[in-house]
ModelCIF file with pLDDT and N, C-alpha, C, O atoms, coordinates in Angstrom:
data_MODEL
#
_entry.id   MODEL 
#
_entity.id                         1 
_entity.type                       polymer 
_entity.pdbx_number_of_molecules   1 
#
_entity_poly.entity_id                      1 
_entity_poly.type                           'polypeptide(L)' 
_entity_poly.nstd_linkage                   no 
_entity_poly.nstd_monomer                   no 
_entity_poly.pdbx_seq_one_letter_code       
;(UNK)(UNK)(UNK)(UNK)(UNK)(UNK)(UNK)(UNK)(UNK)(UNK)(UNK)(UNK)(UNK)(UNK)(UNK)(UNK)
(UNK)(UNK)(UNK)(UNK)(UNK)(UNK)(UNK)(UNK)(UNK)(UNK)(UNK)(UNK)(UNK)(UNK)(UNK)(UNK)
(UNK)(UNK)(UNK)(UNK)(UNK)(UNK)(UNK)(UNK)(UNK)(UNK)(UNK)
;
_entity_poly.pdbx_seq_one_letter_code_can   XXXXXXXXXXXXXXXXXXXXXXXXXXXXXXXXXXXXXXXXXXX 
_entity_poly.pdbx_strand_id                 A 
#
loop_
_entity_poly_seq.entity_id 
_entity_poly_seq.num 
_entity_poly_seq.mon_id 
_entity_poly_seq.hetero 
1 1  UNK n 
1 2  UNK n 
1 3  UNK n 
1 4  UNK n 
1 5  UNK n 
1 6  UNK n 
1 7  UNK n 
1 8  UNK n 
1 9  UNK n 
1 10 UNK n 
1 11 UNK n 
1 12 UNK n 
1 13 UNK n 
1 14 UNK n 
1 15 UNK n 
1 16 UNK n 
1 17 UNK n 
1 18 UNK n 
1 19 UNK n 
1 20 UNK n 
1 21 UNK n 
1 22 UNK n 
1 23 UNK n 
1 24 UNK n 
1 25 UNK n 
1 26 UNK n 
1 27 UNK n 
1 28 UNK n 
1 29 UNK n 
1 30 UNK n 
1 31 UNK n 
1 32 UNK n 
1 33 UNK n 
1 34 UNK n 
1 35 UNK n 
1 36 UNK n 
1 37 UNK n 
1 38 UNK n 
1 39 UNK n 
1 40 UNK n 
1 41 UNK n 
1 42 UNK n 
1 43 UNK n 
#
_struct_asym.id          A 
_struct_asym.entity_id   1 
#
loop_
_ma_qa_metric.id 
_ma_qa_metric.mode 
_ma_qa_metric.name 
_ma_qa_metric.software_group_id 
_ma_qa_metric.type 
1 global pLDDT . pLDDT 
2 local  pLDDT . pLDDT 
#
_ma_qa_metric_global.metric_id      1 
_ma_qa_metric_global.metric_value   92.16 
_ma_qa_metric_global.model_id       1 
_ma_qa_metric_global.ordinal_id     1 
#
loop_
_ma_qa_metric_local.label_asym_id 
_ma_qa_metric_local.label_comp_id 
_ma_qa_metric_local.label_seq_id 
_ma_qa_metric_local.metric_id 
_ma_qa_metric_local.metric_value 
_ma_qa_metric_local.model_id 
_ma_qa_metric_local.ordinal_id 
A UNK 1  2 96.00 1 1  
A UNK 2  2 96.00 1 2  
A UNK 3  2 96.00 1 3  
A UNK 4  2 95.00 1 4  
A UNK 5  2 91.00 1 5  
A UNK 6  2 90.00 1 6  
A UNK 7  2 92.00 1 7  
A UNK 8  2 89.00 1 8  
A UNK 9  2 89.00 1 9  
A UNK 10 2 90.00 1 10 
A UNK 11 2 86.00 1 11 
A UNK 12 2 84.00 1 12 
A UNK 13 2 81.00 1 13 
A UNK 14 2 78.00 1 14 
A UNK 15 2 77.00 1 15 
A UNK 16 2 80.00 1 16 
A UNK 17 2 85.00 1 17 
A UNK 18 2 87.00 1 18 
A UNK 19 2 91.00 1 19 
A UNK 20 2 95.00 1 20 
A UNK 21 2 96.00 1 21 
A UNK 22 2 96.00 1 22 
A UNK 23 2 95.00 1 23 
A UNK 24 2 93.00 1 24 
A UNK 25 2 95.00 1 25 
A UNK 26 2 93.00 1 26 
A UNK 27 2 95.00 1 27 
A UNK 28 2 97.00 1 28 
A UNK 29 2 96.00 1 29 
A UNK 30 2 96.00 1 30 
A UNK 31 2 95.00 1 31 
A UNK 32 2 90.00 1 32 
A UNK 33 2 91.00 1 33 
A UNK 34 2 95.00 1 34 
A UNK 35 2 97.00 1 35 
A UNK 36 2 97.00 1 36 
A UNK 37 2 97.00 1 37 
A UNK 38 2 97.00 1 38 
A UNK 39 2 96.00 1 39 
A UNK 40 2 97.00 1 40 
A UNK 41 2 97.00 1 41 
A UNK 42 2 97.00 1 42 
A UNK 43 2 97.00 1 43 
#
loop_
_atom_site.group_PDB 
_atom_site.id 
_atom_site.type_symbol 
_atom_site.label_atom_id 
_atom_site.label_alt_id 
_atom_site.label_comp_id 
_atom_site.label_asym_id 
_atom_site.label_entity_id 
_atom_site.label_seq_id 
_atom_site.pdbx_PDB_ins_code 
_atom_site.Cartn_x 
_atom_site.Cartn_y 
_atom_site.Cartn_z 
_atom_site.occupancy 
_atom_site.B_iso_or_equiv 
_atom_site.pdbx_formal_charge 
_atom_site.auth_seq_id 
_atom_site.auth_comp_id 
_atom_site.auth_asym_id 
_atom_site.auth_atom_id 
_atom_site.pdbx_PDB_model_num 
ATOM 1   N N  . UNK A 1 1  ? -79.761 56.827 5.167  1.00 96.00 ? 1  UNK A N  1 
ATOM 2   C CA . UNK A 1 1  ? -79.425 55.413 5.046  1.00 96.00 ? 1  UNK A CA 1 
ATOM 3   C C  . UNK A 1 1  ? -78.103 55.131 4.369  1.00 96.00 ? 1  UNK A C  1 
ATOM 4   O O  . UNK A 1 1  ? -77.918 54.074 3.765  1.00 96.00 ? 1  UNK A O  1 
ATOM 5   N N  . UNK A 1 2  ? -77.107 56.156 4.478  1.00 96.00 ? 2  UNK A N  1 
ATOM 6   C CA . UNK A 1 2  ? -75.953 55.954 3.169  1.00 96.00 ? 2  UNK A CA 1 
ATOM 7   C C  . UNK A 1 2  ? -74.754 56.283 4.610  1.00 96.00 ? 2  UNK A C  1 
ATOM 8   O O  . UNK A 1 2  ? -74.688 56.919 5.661  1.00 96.00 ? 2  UNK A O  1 
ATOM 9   N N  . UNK A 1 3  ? -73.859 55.230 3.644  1.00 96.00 ? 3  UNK A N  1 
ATOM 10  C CA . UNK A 1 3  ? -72.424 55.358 4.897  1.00 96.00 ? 3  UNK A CA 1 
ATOM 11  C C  . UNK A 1 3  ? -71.605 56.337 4.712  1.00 96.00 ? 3  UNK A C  1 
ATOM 12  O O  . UNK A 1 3  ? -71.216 56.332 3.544  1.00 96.00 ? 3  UNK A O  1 
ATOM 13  N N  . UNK A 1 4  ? -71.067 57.360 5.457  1.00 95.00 ? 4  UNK A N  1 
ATOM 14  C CA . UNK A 1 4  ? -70.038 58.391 5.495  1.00 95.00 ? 4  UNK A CA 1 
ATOM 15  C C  . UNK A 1 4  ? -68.655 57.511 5.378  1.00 95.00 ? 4  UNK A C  1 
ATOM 16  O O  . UNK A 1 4  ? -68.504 56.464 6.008  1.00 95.00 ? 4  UNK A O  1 
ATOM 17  N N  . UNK A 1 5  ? -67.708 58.038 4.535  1.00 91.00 ? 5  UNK A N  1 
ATOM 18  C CA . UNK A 1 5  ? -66.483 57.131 4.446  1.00 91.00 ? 5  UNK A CA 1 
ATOM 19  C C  . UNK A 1 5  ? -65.477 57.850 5.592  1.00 91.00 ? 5  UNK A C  1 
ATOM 20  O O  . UNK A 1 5  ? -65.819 58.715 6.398  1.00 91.00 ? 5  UNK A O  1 
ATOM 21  N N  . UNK A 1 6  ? -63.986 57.179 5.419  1.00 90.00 ? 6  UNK A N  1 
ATOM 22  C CA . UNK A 1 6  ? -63.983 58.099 6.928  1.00 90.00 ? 6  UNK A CA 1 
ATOM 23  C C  . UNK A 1 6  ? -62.644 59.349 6.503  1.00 90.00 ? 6  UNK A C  1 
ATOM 24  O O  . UNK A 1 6  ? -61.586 59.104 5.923  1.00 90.00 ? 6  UNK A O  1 
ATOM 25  N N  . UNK A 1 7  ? -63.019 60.378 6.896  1.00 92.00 ? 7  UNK A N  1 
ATOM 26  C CA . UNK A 1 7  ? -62.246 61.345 6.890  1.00 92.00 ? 7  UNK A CA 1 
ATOM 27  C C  . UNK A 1 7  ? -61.135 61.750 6.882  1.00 92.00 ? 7  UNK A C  1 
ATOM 28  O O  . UNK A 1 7  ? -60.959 61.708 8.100  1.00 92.00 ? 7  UNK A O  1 
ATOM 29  N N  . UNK A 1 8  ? -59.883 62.253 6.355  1.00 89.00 ? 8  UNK A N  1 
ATOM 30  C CA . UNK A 1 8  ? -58.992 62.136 6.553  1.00 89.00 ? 8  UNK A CA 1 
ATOM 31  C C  . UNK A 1 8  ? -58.542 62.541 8.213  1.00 89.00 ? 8  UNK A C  1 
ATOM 32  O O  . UNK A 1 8  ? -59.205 63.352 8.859  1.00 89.00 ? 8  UNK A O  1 
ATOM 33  N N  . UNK A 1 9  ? -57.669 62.044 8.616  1.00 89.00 ? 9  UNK A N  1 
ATOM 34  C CA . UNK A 1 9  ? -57.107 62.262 9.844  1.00 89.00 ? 9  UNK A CA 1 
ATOM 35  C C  . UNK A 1 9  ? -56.652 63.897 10.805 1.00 89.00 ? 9  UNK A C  1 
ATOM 36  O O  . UNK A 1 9  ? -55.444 64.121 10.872 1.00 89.00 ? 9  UNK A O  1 
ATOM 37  N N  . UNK A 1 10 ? -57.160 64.445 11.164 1.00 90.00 ? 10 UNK A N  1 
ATOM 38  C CA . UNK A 1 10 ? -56.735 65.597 11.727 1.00 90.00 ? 10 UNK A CA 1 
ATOM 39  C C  . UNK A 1 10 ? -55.228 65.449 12.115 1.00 90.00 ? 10 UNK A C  1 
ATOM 40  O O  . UNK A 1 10 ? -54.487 64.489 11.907 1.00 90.00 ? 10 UNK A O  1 
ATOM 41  N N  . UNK A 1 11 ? -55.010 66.421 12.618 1.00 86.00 ? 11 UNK A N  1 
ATOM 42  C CA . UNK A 1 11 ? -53.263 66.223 13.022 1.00 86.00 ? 11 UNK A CA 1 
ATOM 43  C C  . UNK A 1 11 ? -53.572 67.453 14.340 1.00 86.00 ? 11 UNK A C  1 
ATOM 44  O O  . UNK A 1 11 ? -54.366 68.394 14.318 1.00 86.00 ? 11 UNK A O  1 
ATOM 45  N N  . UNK A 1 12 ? -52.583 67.008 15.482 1.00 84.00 ? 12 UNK A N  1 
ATOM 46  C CA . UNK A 1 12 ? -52.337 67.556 16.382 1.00 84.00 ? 12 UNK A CA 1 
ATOM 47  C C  . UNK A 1 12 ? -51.444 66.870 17.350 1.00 84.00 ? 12 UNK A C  1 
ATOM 48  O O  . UNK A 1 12 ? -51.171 65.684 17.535 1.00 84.00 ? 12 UNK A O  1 
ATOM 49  N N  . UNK A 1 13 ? -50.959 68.322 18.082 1.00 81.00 ? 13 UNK A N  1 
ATOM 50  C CA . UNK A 1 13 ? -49.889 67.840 18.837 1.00 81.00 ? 13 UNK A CA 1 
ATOM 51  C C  . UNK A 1 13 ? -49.752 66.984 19.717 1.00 81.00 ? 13 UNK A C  1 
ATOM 52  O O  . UNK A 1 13 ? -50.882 66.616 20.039 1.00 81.00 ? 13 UNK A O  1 
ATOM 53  N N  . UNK A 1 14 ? -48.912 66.405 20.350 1.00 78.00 ? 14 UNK A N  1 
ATOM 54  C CA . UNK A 1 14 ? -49.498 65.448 21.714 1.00 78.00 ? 14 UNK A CA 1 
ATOM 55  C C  . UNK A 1 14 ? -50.191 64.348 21.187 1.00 78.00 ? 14 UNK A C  1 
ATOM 56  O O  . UNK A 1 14 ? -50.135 63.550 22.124 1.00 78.00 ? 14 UNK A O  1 
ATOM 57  N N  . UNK A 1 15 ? -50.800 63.807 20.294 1.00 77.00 ? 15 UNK A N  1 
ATOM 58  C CA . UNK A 1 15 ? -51.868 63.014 20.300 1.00 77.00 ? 15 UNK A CA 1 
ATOM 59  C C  . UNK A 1 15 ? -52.238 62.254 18.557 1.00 77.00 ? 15 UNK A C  1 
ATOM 60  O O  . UNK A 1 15 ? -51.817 62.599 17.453 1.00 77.00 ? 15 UNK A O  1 
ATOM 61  N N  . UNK A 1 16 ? -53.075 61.259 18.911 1.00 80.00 ? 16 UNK A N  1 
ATOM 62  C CA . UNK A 1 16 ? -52.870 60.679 17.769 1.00 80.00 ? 16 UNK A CA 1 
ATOM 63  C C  . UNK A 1 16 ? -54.435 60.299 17.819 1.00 80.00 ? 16 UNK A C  1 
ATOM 64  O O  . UNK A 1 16 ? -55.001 60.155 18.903 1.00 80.00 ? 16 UNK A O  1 
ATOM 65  N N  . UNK A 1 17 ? -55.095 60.146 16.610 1.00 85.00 ? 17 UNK A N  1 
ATOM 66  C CA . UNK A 1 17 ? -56.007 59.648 16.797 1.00 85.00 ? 17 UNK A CA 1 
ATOM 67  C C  . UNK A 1 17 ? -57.085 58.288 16.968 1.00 85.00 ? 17 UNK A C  1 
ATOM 68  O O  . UNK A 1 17 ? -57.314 57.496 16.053 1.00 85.00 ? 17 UNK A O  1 
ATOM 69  N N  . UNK A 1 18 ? -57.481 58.238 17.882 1.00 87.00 ? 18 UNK A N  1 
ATOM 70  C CA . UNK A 1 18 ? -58.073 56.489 17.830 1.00 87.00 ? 18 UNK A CA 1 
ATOM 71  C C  . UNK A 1 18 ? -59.410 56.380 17.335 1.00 87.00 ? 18 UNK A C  1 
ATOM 72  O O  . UNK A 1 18 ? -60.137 55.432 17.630 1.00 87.00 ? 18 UNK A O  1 
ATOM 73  N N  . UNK A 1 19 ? -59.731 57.255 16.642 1.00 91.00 ? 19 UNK A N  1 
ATOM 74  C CA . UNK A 1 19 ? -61.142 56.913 15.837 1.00 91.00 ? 19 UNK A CA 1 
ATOM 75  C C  . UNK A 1 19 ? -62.419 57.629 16.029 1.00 91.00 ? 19 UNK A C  1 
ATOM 76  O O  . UNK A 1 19 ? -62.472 58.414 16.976 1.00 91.00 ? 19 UNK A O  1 
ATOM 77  N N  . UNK A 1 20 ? -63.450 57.480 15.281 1.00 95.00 ? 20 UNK A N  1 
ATOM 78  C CA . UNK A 1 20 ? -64.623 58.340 15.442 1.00 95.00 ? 20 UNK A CA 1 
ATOM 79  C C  . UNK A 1 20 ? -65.408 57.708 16.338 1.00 95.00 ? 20 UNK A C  1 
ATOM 80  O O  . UNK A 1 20 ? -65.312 56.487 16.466 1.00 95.00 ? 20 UNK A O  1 
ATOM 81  N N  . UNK A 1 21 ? -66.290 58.439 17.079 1.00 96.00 ? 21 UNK A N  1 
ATOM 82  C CA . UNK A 1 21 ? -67.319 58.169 17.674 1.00 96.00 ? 21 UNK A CA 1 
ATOM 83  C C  . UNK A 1 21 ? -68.459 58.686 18.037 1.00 96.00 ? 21 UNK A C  1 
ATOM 84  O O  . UNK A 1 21 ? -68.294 59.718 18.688 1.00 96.00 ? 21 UNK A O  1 
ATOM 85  N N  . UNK A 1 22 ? -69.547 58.391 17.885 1.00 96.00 ? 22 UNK A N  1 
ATOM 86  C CA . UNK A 1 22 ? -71.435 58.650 17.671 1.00 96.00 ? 22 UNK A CA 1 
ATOM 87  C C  . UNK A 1 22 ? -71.532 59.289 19.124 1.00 96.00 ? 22 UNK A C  1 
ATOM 88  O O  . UNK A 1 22 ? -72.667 59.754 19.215 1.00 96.00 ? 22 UNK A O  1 
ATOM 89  N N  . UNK A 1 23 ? -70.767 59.525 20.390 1.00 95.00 ? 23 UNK A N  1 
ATOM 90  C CA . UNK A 1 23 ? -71.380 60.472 21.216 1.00 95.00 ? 23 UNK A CA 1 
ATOM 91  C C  . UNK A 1 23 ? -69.933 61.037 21.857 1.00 95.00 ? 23 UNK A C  1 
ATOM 92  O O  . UNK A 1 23 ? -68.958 60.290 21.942 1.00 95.00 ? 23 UNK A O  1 
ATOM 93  N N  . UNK A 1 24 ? -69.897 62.541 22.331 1.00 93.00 ? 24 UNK A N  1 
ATOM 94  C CA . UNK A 1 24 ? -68.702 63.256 22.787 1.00 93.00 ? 24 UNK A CA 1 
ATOM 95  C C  . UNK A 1 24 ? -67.689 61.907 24.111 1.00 93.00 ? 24 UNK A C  1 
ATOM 96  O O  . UNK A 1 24 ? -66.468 61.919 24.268 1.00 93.00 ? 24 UNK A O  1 
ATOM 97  N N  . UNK A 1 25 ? -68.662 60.946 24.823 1.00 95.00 ? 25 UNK A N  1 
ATOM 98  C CA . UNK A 1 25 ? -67.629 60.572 25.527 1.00 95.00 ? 25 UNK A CA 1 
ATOM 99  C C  . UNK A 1 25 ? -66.415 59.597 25.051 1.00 95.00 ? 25 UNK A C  1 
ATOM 100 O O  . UNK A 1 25 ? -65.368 59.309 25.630 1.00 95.00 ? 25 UNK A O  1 
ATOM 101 N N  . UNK A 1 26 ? -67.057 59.095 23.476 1.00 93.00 ? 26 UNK A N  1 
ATOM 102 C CA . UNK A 1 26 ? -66.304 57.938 22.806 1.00 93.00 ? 26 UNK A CA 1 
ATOM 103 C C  . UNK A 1 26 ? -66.520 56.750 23.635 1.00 93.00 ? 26 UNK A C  1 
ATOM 104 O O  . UNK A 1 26 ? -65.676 56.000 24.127 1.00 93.00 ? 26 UNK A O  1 
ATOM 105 N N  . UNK A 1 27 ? -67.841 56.708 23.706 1.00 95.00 ? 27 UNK A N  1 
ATOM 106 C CA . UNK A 1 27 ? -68.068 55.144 23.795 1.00 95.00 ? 27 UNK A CA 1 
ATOM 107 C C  . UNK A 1 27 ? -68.364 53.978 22.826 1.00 95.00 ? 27 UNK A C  1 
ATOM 108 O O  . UNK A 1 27 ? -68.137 52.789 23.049 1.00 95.00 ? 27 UNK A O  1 
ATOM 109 N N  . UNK A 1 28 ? -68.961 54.565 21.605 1.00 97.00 ? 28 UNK A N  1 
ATOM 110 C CA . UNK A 1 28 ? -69.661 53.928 21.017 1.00 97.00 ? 28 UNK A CA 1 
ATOM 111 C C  . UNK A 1 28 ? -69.055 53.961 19.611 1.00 97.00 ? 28 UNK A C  1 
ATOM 112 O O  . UNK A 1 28 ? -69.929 54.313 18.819 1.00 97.00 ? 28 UNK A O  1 
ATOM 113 N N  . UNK A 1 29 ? -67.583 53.663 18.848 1.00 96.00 ? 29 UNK A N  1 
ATOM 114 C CA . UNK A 1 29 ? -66.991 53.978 17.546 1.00 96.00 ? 29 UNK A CA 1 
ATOM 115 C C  . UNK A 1 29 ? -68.213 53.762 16.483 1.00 96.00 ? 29 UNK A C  1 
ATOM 116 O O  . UNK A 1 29 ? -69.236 53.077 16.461 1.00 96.00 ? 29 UNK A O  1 
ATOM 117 N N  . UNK A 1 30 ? -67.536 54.764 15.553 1.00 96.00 ? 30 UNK A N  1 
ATOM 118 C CA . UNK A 1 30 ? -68.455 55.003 14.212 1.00 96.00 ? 30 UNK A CA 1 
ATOM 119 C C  . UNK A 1 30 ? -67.448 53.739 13.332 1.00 96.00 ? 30 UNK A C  1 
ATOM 120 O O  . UNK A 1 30 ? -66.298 53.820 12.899 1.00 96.00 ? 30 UNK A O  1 
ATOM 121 N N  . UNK A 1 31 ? -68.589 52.429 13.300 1.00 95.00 ? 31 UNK A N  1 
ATOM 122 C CA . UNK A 1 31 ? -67.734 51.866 11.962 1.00 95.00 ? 31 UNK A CA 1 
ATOM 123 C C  . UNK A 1 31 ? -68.627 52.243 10.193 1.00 95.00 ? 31 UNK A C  1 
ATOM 124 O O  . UNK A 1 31 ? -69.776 52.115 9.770  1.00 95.00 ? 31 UNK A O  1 
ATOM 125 N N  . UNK A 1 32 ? -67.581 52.639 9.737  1.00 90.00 ? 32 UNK A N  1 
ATOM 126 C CA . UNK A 1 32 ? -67.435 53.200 8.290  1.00 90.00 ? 32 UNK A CA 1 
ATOM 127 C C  . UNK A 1 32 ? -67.893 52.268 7.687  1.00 90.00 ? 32 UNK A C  1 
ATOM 128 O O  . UNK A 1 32 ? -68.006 52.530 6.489  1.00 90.00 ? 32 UNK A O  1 
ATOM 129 N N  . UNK A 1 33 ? -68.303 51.017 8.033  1.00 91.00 ? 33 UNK A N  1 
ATOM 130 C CA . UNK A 1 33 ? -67.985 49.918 6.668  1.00 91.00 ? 33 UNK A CA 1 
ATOM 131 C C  . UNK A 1 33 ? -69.949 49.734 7.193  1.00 91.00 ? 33 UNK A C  1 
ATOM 132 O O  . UNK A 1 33 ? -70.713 49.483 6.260  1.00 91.00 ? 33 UNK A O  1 
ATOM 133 N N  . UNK A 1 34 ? -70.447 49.847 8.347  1.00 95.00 ? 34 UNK A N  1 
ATOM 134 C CA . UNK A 1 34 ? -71.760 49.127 9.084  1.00 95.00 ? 34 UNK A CA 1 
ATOM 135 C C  . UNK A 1 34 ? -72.608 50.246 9.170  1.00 95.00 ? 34 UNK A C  1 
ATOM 136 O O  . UNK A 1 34 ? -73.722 50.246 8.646  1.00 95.00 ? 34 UNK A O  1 
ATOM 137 N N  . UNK A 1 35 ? -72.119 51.266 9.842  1.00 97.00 ? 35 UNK A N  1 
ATOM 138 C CA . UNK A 1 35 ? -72.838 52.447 10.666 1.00 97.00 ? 35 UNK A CA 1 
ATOM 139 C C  . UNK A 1 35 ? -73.610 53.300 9.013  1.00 97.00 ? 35 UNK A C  1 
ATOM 140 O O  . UNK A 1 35 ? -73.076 53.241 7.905  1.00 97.00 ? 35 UNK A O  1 
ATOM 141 N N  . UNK A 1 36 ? -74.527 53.798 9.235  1.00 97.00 ? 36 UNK A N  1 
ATOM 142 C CA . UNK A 1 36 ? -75.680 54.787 8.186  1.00 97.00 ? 36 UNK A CA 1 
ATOM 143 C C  . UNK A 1 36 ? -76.036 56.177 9.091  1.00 97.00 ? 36 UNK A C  1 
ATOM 144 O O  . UNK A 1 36 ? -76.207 56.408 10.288 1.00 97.00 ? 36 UNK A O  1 
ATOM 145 N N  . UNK A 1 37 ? -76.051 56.958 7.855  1.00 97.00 ? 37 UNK A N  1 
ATOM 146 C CA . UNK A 1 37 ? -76.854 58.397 8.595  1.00 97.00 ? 37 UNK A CA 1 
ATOM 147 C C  . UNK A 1 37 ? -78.146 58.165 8.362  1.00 97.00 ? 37 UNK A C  1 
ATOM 148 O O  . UNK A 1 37 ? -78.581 57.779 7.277  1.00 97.00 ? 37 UNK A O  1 
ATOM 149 N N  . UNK A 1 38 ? -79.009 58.449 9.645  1.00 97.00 ? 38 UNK A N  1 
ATOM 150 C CA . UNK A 1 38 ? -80.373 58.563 9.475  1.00 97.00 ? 38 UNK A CA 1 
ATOM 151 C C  . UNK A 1 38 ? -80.759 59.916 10.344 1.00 97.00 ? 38 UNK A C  1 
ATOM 152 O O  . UNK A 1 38 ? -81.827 60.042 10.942 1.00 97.00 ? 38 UNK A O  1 
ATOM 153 N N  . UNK A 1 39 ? -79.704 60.907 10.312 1.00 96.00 ? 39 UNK A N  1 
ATOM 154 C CA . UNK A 1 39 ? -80.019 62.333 10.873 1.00 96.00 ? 39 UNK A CA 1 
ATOM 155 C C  . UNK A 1 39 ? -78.547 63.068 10.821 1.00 96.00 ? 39 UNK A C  1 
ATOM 156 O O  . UNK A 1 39 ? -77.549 62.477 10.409 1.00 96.00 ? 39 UNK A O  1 
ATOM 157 N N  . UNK A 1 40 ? -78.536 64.345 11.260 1.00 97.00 ? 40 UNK A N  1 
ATOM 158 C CA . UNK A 1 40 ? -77.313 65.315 11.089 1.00 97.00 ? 40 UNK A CA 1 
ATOM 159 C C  . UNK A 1 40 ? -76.820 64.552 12.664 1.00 97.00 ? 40 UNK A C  1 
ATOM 160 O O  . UNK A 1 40 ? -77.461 64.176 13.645 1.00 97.00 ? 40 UNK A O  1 
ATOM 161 N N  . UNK A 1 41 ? -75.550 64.559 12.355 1.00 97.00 ? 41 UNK A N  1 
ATOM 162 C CA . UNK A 1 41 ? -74.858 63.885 13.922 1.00 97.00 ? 41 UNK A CA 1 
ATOM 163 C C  . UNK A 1 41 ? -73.573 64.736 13.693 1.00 97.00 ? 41 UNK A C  1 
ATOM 164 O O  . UNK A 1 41 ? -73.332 65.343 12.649 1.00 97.00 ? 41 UNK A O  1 
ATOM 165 N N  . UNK A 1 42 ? -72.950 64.710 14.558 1.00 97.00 ? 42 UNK A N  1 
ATOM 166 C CA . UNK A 1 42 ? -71.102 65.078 15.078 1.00 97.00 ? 42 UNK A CA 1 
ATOM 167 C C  . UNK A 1 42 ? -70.792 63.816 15.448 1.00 97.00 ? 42 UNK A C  1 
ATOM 168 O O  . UNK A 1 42 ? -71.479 63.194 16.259 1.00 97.00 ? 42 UNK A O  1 
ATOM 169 N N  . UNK A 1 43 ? -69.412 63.193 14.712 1.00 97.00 ? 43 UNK A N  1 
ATOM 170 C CA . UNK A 1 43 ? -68.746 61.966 15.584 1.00 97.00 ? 43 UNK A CA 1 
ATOM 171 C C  . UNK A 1 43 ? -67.670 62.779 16.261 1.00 97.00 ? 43 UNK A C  1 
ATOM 172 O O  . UNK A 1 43 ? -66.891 62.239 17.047 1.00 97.00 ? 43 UNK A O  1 
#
């Protein structure tokens, strides 16, 4: 029930990042300020 704050930024070439998201296709952004863990996930 507790919010993950958000991570510092990876870095890579080519690309920049547009944010986390709750399933591999990035449909659904992880907001930091709303979203809770209620299990082990990957954004």
């Amino acid at each position: 029930g507790s919010h993950v704050g958000k991570p510092a930024d990876p870095t890579f070439v080519g690309g920049v990042l547009e944010g986390w998201y709750k399933e591999a296709e990035c449909v659904n952004a992880w907001d930091v300020g709303s979203d809770v863990v209620t299990s082990d996930i990957t954004l």
